[in-house]
C-alpha atoms as a PDB file:
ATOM      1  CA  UNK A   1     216.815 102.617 129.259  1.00  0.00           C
ATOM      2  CA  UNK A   2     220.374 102.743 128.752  1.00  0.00           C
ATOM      3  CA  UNK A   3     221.843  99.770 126.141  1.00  0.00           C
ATOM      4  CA  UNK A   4     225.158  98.291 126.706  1.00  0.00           C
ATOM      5  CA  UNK A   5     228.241  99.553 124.751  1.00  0.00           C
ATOM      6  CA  UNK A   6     231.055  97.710 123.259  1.00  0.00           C
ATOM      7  CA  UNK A   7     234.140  99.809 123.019  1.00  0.00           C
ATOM      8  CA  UNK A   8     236.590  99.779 119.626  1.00  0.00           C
ATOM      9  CA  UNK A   9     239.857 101.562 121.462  1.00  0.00           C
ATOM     10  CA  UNK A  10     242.631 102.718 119.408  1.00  0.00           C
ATOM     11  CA  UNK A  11     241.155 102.341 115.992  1.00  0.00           C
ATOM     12  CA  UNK A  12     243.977 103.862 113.472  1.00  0.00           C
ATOM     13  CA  UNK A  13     241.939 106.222 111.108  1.00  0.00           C
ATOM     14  CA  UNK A  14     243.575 108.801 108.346  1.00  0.00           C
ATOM     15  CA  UNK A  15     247.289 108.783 106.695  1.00  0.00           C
ATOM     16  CA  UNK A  16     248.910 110.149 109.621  1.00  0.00           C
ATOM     17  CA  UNK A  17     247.765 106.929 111.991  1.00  0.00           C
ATOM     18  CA  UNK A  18     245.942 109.000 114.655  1.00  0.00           C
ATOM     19  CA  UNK A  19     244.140 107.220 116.580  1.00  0.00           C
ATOM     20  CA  UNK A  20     240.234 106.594 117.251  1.00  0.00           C
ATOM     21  CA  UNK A  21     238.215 105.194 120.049  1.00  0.00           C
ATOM     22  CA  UNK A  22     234.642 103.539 118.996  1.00  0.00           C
ATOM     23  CA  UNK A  23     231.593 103.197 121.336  1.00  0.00           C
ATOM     24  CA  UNK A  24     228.916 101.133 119.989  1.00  0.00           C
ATOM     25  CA  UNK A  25     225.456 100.424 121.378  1.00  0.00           C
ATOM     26  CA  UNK A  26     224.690  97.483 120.968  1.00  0.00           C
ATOM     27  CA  UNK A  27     220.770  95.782 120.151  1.00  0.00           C
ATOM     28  CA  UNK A  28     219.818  98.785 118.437  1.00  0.00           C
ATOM     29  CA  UNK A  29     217.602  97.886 114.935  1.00  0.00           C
ATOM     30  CA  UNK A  30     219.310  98.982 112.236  1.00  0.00           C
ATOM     31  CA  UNK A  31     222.249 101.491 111.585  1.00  0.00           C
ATOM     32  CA  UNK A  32     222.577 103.397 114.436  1.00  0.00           C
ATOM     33  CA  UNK A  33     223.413 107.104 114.546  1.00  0.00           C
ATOM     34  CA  UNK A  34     226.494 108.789 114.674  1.00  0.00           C
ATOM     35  CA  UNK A  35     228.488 111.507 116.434  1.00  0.00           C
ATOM     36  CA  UNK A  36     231.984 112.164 115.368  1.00  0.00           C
ATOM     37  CA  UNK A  37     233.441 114.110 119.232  1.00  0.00           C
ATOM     38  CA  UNK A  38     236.396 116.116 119.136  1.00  0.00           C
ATOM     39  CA  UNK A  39     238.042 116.857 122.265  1.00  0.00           C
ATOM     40  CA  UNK A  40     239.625 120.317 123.477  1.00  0.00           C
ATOM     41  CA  UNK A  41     243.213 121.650 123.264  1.00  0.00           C
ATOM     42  CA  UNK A  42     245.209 118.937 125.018  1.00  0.00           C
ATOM     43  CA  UNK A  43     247.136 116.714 122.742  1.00  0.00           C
ATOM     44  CA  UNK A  44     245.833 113.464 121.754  1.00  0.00           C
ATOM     45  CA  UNK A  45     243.443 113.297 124.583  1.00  0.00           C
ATOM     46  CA  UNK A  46     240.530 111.432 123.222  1.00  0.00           C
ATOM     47  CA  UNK A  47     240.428 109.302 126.745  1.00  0.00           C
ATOM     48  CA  UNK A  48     239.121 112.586 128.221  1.00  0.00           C
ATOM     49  CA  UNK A  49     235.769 112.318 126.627  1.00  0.00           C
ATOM     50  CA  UNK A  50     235.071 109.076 127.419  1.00  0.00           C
ATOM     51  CA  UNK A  51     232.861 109.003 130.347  1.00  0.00           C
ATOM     52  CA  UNK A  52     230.585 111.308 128.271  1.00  0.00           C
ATOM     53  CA  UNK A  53     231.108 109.054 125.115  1.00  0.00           C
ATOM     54  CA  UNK A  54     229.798 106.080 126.770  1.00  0.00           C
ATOM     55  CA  UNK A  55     227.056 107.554 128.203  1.00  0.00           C
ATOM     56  CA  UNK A  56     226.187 108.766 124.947  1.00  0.00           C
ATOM     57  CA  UNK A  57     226.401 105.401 123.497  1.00  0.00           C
ATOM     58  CA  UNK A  58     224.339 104.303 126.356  1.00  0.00           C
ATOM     59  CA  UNK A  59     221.294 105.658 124.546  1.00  0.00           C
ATOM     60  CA  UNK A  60     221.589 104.117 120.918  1.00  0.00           C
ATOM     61  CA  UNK A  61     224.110 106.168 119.128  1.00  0.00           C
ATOM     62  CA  UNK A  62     227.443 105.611 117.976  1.00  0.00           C
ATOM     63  CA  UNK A  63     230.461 107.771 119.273  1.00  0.00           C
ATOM     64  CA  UNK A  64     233.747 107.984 117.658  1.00  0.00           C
ATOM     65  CA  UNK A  65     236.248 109.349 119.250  1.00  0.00           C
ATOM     66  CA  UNK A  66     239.737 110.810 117.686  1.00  0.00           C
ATOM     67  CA  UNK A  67     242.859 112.333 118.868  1.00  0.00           C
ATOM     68  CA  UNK A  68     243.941 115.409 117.468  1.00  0.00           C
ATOM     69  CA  UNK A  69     247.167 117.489 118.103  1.00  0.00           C
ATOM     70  CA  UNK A  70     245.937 121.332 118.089  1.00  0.00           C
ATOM     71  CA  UNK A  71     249.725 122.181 118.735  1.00  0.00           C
ATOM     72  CA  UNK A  72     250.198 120.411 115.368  1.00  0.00           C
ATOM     73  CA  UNK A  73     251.657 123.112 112.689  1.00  0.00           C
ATOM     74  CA  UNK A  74     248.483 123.443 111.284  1.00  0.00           C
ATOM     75  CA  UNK A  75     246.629 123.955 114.623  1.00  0.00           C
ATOM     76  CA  UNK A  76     245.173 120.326 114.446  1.00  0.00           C
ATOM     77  CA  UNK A  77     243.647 120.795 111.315  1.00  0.00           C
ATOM     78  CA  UNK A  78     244.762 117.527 109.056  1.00  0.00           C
ATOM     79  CA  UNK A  79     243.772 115.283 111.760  1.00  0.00           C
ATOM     80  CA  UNK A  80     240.243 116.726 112.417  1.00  0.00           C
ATOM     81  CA  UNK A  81     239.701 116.304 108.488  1.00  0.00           C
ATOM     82  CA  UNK A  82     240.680 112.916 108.178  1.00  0.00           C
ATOM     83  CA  UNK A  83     238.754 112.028 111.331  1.00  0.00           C
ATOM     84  CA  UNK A  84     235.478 113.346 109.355  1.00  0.00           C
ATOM     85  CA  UNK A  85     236.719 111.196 106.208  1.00  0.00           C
ATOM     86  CA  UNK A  86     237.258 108.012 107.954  1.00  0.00           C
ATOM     87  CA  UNK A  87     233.801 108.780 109.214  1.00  0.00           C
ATOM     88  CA  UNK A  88     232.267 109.453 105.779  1.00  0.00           C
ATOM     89  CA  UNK A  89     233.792 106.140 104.426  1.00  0.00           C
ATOM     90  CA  UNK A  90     234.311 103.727 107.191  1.00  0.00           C
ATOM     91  CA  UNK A  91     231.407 104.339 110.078  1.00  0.00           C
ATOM     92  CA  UNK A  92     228.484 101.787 108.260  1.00  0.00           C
ATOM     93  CA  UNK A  93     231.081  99.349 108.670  1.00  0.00           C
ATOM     94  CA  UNK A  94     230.995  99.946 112.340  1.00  0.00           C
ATOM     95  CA  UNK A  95     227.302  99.721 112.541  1.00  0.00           C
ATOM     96  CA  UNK A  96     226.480 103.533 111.908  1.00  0.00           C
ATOM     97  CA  UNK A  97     224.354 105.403 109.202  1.00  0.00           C
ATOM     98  CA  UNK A  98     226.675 107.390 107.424  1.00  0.00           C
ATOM     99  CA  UNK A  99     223.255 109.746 106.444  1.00  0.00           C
ATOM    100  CA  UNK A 100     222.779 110.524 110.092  1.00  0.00           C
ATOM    101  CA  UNK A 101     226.232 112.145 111.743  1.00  0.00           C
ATOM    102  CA  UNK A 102     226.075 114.744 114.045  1.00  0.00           C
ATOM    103  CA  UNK A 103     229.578 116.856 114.313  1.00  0.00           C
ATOM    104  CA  UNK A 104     230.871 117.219 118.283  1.00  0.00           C
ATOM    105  CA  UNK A 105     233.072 118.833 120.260  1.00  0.00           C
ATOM    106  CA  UNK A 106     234.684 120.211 123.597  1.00  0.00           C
ATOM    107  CA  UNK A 107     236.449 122.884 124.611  1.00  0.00           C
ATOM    108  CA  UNK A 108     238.372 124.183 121.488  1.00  0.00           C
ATOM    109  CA  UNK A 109     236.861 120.620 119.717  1.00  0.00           C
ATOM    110  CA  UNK A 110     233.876 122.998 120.151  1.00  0.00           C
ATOM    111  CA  UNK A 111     234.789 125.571 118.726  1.00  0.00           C
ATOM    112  CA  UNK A 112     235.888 123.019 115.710  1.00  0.00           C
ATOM    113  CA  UNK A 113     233.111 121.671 114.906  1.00  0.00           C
ATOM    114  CA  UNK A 114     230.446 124.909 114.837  1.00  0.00           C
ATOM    115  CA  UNK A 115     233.353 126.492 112.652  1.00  0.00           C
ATOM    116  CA  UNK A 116     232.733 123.498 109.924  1.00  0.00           C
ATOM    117  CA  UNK A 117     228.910 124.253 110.266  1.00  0.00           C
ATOM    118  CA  UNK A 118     229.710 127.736 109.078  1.00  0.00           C
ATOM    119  CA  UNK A 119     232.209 127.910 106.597  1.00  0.00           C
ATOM    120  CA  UNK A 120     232.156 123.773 105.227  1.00  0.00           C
ATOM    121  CA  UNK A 121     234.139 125.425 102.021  1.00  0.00           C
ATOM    122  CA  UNK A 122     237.046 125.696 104.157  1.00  0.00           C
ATOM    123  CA  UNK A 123     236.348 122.230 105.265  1.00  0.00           C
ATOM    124  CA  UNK A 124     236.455 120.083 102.321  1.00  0.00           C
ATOM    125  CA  UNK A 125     232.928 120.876 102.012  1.00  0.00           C
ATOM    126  CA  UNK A 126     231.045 118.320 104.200  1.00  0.00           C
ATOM    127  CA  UNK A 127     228.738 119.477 106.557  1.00  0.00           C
ATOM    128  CA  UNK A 128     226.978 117.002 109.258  1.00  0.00           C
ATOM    129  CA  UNK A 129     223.283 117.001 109.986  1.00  0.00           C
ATOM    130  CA  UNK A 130     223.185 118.780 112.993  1.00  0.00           C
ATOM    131  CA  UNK A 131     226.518 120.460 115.504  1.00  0.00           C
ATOM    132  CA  UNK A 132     226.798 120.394 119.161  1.00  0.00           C
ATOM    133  CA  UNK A 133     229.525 122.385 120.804  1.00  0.00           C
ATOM    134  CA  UNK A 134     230.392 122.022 124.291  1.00  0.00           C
ATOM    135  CA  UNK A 135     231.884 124.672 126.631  1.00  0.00           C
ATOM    136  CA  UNK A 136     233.191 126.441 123.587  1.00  0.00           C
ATOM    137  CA  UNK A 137     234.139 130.246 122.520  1.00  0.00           C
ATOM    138  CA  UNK A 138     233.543 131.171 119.378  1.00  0.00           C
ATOM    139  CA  UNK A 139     234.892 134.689 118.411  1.00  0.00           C
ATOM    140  CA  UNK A 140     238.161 133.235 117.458  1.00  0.00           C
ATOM    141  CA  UNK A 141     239.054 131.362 115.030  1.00  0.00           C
ATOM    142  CA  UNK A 142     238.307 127.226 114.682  1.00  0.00           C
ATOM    143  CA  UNK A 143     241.402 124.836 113.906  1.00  0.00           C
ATOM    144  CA  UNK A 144     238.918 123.502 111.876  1.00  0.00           C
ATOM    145  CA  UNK A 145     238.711 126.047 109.493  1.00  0.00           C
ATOM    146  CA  UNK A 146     240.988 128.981 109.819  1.00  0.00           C
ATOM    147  CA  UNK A 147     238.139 130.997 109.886  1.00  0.00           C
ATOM    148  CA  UNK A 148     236.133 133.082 112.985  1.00  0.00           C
ATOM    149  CA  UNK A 149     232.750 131.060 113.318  1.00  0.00           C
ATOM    150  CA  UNK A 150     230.400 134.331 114.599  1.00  0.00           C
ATOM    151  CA  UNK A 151     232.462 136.027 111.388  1.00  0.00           C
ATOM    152  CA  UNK A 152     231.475 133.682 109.315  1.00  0.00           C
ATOM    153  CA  UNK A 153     227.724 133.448 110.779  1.00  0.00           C
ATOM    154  CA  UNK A 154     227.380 137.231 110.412  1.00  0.00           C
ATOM    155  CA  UNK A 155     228.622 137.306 107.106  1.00  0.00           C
ATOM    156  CA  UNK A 156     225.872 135.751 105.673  1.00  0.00           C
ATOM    157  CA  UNK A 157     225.645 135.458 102.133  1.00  0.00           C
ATOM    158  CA  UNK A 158     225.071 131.847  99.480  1.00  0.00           C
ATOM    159  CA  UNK A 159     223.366 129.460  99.316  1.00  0.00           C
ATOM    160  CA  UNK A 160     224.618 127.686 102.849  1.00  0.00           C
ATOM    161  CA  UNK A 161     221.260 125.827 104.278  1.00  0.00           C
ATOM    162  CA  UNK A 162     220.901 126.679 108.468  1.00  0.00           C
ATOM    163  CA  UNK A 163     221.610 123.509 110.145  1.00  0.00           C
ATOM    164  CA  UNK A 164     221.045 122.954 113.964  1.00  0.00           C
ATOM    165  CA  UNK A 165     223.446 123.895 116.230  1.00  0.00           C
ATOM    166  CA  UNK A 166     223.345 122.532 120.080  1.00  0.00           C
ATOM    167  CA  UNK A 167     225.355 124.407 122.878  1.00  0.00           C
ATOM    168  CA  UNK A 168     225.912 122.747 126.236  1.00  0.00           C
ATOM    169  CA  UNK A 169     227.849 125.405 128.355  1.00  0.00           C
ATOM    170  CA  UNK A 170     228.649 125.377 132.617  1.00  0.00           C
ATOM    171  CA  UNK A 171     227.341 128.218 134.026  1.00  0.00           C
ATOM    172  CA  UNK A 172     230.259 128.097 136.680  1.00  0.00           C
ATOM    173  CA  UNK A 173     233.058 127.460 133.748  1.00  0.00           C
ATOM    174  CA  UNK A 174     236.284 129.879 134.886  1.00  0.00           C
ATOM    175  CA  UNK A 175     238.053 129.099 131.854  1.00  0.00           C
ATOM    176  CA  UNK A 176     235.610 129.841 128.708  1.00  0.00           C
ATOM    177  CA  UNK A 177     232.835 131.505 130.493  1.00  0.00           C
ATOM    178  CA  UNK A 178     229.299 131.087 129.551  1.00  0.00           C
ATOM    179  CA  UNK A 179     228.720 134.268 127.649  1.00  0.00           C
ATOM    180  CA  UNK A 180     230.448 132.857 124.546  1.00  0.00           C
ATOM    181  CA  UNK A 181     227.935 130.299 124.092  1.00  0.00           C
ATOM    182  CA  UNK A 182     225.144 132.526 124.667  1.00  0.00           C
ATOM    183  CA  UNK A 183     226.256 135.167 122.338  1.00  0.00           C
ATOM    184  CA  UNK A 184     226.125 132.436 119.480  1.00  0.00           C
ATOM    185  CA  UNK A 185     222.841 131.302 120.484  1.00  0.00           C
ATOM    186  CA  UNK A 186     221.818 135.129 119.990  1.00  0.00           C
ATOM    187  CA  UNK A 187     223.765 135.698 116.680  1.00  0.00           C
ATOM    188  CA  UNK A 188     222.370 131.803 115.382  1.00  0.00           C
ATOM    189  CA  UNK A 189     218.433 133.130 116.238  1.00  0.00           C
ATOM    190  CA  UNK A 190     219.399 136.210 114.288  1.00  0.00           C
ATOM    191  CA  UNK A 191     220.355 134.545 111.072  1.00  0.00           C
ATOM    192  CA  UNK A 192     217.380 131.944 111.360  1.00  0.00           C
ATOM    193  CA  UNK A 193     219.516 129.061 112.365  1.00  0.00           C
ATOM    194  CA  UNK A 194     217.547 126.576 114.158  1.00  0.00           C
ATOM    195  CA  UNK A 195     219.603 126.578 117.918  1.00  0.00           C
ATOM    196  CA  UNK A 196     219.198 125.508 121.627  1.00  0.00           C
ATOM    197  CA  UNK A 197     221.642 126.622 124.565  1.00  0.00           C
ATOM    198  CA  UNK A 198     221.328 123.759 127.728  1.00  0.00           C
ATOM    199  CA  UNK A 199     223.251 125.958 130.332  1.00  0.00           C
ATOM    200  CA  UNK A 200     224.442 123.591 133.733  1.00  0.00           C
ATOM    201  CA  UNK A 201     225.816 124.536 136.983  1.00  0.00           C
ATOM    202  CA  UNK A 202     229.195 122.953 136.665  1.00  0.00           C
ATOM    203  CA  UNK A 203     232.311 123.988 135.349  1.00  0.00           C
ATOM    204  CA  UNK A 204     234.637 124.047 132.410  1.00  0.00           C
ATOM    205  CA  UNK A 205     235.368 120.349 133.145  1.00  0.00           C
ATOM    206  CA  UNK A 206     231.906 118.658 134.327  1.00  0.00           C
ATOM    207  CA  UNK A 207     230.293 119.222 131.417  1.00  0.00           C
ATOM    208  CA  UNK A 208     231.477 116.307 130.441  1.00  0.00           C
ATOM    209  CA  UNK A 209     231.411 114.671 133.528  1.00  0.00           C
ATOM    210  CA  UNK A 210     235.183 114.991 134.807  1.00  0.00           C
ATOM    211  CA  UNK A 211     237.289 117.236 136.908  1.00  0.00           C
ATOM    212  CA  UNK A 212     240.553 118.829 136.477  1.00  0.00           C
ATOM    213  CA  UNK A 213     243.686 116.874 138.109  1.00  0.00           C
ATOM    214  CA  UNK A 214     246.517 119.123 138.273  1.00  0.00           C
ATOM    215  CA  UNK A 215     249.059 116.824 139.528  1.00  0.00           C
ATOM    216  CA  UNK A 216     248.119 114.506 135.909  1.00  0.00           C
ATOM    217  CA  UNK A 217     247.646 117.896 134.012  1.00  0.00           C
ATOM    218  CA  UNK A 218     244.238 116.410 132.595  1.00  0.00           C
ATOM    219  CA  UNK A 219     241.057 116.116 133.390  1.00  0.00           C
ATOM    220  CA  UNK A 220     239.840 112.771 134.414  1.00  0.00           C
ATOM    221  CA  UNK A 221     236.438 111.299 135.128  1.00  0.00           C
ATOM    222  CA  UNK A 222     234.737 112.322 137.931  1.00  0.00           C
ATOM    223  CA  UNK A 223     231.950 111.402 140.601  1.00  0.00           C
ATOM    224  CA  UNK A 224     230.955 114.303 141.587  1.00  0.00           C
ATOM    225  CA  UNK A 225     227.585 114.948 141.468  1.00  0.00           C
ATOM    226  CA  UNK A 226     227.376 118.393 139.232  1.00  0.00           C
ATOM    227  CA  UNK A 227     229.880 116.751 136.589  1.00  0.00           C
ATOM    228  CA  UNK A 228     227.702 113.500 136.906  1.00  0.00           C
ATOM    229  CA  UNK A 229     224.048 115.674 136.235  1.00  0.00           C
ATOM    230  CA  UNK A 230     226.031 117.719 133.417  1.00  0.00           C
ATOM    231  CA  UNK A 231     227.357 115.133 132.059  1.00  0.00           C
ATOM    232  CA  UNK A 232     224.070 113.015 131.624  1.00  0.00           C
ATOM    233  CA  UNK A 233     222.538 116.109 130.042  1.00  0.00           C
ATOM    234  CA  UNK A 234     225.553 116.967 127.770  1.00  0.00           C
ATOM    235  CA  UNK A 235     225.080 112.738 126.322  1.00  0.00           C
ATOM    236  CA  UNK A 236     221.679 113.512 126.212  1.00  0.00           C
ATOM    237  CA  UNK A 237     221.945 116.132 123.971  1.00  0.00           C
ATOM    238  CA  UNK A 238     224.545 114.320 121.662  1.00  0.00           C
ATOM    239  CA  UNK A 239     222.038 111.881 121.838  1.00  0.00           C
ATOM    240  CA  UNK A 240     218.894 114.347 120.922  1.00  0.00           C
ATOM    241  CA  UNK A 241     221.026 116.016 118.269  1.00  0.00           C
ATOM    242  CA  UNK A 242     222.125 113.043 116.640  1.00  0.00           C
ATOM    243  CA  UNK A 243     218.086 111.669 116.001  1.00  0.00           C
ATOM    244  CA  UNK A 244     216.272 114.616 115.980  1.00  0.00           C
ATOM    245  CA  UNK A 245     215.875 115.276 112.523  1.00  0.00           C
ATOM    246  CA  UNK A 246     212.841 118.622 112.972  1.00  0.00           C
ATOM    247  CA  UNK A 247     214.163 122.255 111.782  1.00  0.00           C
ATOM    248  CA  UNK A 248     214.150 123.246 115.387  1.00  0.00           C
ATOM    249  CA  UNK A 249     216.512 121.797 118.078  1.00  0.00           C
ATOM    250  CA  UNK A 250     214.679 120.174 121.476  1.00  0.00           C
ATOM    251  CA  UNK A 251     212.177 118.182 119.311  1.00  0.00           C
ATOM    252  CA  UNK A 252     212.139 114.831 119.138  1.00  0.00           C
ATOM    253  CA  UNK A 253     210.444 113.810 115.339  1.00  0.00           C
END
């Protein structure tokens, strides 16, 4: 049953004053979970990711929200740390568990967040319970870190515990096509990382449940009814990742 959410919008987090928007369930017992989402390569567009956000929210876990500027000189990467540290320090003050955060994002957010899953020493050296990434490539390399995430995977080597890593990928997406999620999924099993790969017919844009407007040059929420089913299953997964807490992803404890 879905809970209602009270939205936080434009929370300031970090020293250069980005901005963050909160969705928290509300009526949960106790702390809730968390899930830090990082949106794709458009400037400051956290209000992208909302409809997926809230629906997120909608099943008990607590969604933050930050812009980011990946055409920043350092390809976004300042902001995307200091939304993780404002997270670390400030989210059980917003009614979160700051032992249970699950590490999002969309698009080149995506690519973001699996690239601090594999290389956290490039990342301050936090790491989040579990990663989802969303209609993401990964053979490049992540603002996040600097670094290629399947190099990094394939590399191998320390002490660096497997975590689990959800994909969520459109099986119709024209603009990072599916066989970049599915080639992690492959390299992940290889190296004994616990992974699961939800593929959708939708696009680049419904998976989380808007279309592309190209007289706004944005995407903005949609009805339609693949972005609508996508979208459900991409917050459902969010959701999943963010309380499962078994080695293998798709299993509820």
């Amino acid at each position: 049953m879905a809970t209602e959410v009270v939205v936080t919008a434009g929370l300031r987090y970090g020293p250069t004053g980005k901005l963050m928007d909160v969705y928290r369930p509300t009526g949960t017992p106790g702390p809730a979970p968390v899930v830090l989402l990082w949106h794709g390569r458009g400037p400051d567009e956290r209000d992208v990711l909302a409809p997926v956000a809230r629906a997120a929210a909608e099943l008990g876990v607590l969604v933050l929200v930050p812009d980011w500027r990946p055409d920043a000189p350092d390809g976004g990467r300042t902001h995307l740390m200091e939304s993780a540290a404002f997270v670390r320090q400030r989210v059980a003050g917003l009614g979160g568990d700051p032992g249970r955060v699950v590490l999002a994002g969309w698009s080149r957010g995506g690519k973001a967040a699996v690239g601090v899953a594999l290389n956290p020493a490039a990342f301050g050296d936090w790491r989040p319970q579990a990663v989802v990434g969303i209609a993401g490539a990964y053979a490049s390399a992540a603002p996040s870190t600097g670094t290629v995430p399947l190099d990094d995977l394939r590399r191998g080597g320390g002490p660096l515990p497997p975590i689990p890593v959800w994909l969520v990928h459109g099986t119709a997406d024209p603009v990072v096509d599916v066989a970049r999620s599915r080639e992690l999924h492959t390299a992940l099993g290889e190296q004994d990382w616990p992974s699961f790969l939800a593929e959708v017919p939708t696009d680049h844009a419904g998976v989380v449940m808007t279309e592309y407007a190209p007289e706004h040059g944005r995407c903005l929420p949609s009805t339609a009814a693949h972005a609508v089913a996508a979208g459900a299953l991409t917050a459902d997964v969010l959701a999943r990742a963010a309380t499962t807490s078994a080695r293998h992803p798709g299993h509820r404890p």
